[in-house]
Protein backbone atom coordinates (compact mmCIF):
# COMPACT_ATOMS: atom_id res chain seq x y z
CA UNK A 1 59.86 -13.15 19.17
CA UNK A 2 59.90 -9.28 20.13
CA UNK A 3 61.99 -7.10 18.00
CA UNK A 4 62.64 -3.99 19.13
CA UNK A 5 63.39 -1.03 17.08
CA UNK A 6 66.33 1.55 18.52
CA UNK A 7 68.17 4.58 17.79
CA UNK A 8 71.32 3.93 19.72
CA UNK A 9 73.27 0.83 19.86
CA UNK A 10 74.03 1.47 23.59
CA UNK A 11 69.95 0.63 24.11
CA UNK A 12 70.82 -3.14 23.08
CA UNK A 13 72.63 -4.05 26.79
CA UNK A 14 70.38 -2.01 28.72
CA UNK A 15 67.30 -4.39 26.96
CA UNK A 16 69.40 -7.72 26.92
CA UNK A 17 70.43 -7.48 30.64
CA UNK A 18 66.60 -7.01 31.82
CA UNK A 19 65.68 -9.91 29.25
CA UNK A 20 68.23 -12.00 30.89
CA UNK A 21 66.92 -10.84 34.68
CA UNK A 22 63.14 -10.90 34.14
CA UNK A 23 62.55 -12.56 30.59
CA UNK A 24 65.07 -15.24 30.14
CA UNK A 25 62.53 -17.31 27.79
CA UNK A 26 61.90 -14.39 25.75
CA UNK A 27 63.49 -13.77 22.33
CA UNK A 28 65.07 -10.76 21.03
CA UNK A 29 65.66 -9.27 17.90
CA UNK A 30 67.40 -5.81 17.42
CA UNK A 31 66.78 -3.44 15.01
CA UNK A 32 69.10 -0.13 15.58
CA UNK A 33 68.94 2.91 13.00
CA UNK A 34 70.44 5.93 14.63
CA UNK A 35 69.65 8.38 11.95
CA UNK A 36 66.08 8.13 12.75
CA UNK A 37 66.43 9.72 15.50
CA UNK A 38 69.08 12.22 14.38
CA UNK A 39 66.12 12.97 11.26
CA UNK A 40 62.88 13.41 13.89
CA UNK A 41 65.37 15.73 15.81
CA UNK A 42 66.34 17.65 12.72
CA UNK A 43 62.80 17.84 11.00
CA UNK A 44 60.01 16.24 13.68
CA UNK A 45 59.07 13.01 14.35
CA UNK A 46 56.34 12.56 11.29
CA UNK A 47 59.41 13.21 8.75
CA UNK A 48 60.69 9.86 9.43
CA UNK A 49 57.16 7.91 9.85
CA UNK A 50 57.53 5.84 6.51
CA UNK A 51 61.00 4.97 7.34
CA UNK A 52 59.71 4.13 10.65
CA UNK A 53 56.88 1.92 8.48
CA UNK A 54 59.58 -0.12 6.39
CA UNK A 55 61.07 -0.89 9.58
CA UNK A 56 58.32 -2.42 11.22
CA UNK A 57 57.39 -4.35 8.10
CA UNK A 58 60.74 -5.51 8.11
CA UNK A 59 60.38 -6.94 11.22
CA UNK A 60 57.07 -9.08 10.76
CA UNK A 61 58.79 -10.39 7.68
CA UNK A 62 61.79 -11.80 9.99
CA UNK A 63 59.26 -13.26 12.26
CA UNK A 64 58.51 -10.32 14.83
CA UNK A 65 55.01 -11.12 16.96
CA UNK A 66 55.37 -7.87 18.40
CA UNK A 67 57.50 -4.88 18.04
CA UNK A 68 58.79 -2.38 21.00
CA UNK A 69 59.66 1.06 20.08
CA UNK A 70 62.33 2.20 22.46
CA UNK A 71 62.77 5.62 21.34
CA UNK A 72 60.60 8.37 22.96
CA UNK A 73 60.77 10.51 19.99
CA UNK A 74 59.51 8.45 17.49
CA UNK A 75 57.32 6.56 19.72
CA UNK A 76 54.00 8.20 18.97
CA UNK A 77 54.63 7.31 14.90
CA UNK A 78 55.88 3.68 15.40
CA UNK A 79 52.72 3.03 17.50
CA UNK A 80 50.36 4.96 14.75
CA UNK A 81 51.35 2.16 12.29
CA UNK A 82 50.46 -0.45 14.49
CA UNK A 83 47.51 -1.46 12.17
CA UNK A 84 49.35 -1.31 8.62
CA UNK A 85 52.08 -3.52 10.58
CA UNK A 86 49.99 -6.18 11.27
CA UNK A 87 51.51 -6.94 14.68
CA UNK A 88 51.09 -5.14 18.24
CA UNK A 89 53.98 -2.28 18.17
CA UNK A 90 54.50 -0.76 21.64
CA UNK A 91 55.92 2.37 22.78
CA UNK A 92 58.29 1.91 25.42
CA UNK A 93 57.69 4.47 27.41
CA UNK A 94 53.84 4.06 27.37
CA UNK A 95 53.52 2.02 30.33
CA UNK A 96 56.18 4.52 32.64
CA UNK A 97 53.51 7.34 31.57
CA UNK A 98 50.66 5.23 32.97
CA UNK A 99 52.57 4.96 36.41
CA UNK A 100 53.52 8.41 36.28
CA UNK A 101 49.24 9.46 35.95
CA UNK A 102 48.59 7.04 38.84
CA UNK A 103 51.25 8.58 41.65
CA UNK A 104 49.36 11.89 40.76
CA UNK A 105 48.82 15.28 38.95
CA UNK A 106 52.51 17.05 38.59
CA UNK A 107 54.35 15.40 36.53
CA UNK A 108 57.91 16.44 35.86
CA UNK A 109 59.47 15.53 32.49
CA UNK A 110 63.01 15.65 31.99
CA UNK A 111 64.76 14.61 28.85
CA UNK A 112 68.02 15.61 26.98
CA UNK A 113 66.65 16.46 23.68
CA UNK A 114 64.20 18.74 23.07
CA UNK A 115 62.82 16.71 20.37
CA UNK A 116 61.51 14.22 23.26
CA UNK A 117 59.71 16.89 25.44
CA UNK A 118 56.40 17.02 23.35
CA UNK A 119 55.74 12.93 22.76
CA UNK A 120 56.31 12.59 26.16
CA UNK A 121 54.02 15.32 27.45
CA UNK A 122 51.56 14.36 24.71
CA UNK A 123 51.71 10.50 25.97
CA UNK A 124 51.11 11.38 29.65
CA UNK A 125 48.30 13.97 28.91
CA UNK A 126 46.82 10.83 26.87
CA UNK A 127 47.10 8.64 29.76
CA UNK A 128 45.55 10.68 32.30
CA UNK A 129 42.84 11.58 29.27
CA UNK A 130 42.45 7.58 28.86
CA UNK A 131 41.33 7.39 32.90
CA UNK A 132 40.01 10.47 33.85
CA UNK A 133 42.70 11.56 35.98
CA UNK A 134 43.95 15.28 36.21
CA UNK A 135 47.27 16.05 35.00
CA UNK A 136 49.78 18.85 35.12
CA UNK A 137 52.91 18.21 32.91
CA UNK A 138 56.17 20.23 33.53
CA UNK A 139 59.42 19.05 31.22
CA UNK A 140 62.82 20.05 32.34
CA UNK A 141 65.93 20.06 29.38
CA UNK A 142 69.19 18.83 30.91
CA UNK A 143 71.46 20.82 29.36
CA UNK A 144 74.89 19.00 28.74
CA UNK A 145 73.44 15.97 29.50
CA UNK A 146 72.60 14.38 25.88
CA UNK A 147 76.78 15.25 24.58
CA UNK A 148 77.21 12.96 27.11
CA UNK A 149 75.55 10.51 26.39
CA UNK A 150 76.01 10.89 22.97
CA UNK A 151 79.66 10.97 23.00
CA UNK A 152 79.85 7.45 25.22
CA UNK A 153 79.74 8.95 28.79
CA UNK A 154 76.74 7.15 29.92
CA UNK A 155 77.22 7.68 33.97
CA UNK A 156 78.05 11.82 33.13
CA UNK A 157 74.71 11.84 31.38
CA UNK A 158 72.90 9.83 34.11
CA UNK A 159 74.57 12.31 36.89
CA UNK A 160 73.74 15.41 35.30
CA UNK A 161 70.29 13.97 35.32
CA UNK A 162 69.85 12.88 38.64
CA UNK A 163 70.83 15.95 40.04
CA UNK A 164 67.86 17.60 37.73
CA UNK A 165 66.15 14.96 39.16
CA UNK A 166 66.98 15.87 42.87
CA UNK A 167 65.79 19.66 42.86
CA UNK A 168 62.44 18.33 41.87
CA UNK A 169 60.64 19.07 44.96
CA UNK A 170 57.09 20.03 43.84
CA UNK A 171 55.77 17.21 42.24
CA UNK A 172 53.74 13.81 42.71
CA UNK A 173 56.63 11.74 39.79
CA UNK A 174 59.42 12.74 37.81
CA UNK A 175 59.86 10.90 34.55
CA UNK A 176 63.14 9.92 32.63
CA UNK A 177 61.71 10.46 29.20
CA UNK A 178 64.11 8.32 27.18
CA UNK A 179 65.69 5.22 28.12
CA UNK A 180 69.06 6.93 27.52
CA UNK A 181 68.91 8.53 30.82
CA UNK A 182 67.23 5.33 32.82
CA UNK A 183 70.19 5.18 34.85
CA UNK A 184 69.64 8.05 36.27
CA UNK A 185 67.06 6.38 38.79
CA UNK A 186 69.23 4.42 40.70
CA UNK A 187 71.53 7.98 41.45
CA UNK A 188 68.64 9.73 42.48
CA UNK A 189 68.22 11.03 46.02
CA UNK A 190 64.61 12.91 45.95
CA UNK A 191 61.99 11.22 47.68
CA UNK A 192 60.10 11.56 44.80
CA UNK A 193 58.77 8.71 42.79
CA UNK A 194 61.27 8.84 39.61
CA UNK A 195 60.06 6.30 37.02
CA UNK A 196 61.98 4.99 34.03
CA UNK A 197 60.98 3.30 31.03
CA UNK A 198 62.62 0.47 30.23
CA UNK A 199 62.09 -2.53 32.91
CA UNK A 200 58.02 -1.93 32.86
CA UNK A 201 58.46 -1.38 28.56
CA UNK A 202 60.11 -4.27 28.06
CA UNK A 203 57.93 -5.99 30.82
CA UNK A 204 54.60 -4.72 28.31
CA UNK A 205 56.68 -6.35 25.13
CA UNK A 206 57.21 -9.85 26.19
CA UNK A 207 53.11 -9.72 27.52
CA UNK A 208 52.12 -9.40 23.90
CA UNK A 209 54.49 -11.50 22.44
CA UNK A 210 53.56 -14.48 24.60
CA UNK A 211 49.93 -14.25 23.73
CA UNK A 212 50.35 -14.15 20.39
């Protein structure tokens, strides 16, 4: 079983939908705690890593083989307490950051919260560190574009990041830092690689749960 650990309900279709297309044997578990996020926004990501810990041992003692962190916030702490958890615990947007290090060197970030824009940048820098590939990261805010999402408007968030997304011109891949604004990729016009997080995330969680 993979559990994965969110901090917005609206993550649990986007995850159950690719299960269903790509995973079908795969089982799910969902653990949601929005004020994680709404904490690591408030006071930074390490304020909420021993919340983040009781998580993660709650979900090895409900039968977890592996746990995938969907937020990009928190992502760097839930993967730091891999070891302590006893089980693999992925990032979900560590594989998207990979991808992003192998089209080439300028990377553009865009996010809706500024609490995303340094685990993000920090994550791809590691990846290109990891291979010893250059890397130039750029991150973008979408202004507007996070009350949208926030208050339910899913396809206004996605818009007002595609069009971000769209007067890109100078770079090798543009990355949707959280997998709030995934949706964005299928609006997108650039001819830019735009990469998203949570088909090749989710895609990384069921490898580790099947081997264990």
């Amino acid at each position: 079983m993979l559990t994965l650990l969110h901090t917005s309900p609206l993550h649990i279709p986007v995850f159950e939908a690719l299960r269903q297309e790509h995973h079908p044997d795969l089982e799910l578990r969902h653990f949601v705690d929005e004020e994680l996020l709404a904490r690591a926004r408030r006071e930074g990501p390490e304020a909420v890593a021993d919340d983040v810990r009781e998580e993660l041992h709650r979900a090895v003692a409900e039968g977890a083989r592996a746990v995938l962190c969907t937020c990009s916030t928190i992502g760097g702490v839930a993967e730091a307490a891999a070891a302590e958890a006893g089980v693999p615990v992925l990032r979900v947007d560590r594989p998207m950051a990979a991808a992003a290090v192998a089209e080439g060197e300028r990377v553009v970030v865009l996010t809706t919260v500024e609490s995303t824009l340094v685990p993000t940048a920090s994550l791809i820098e590691d990846e290109a560190q990891r291979t010893g590939r250059p890397v130039e990261v750029r991150a973008r805010l979408v202004e507007g574009a996070w009350e949208r999402f926030d208050a339910g408007d899913v396809d206004g968030c996605a818009r007002l990041v595609a069009a971000a997304a769209d007067e890109v011109t100078d770079a090798d891949a543009i990355v949707l830092a959280q997998v709030s604004i995934a949706p964005a990729q299928q609006l997108v016009t650039t001819r830019v690689p735009v990469l998203s997080s949570p088909r090749p995330g989710l895609a990384a969680g069921a490898q580790v749960a099947h081997l264990r």
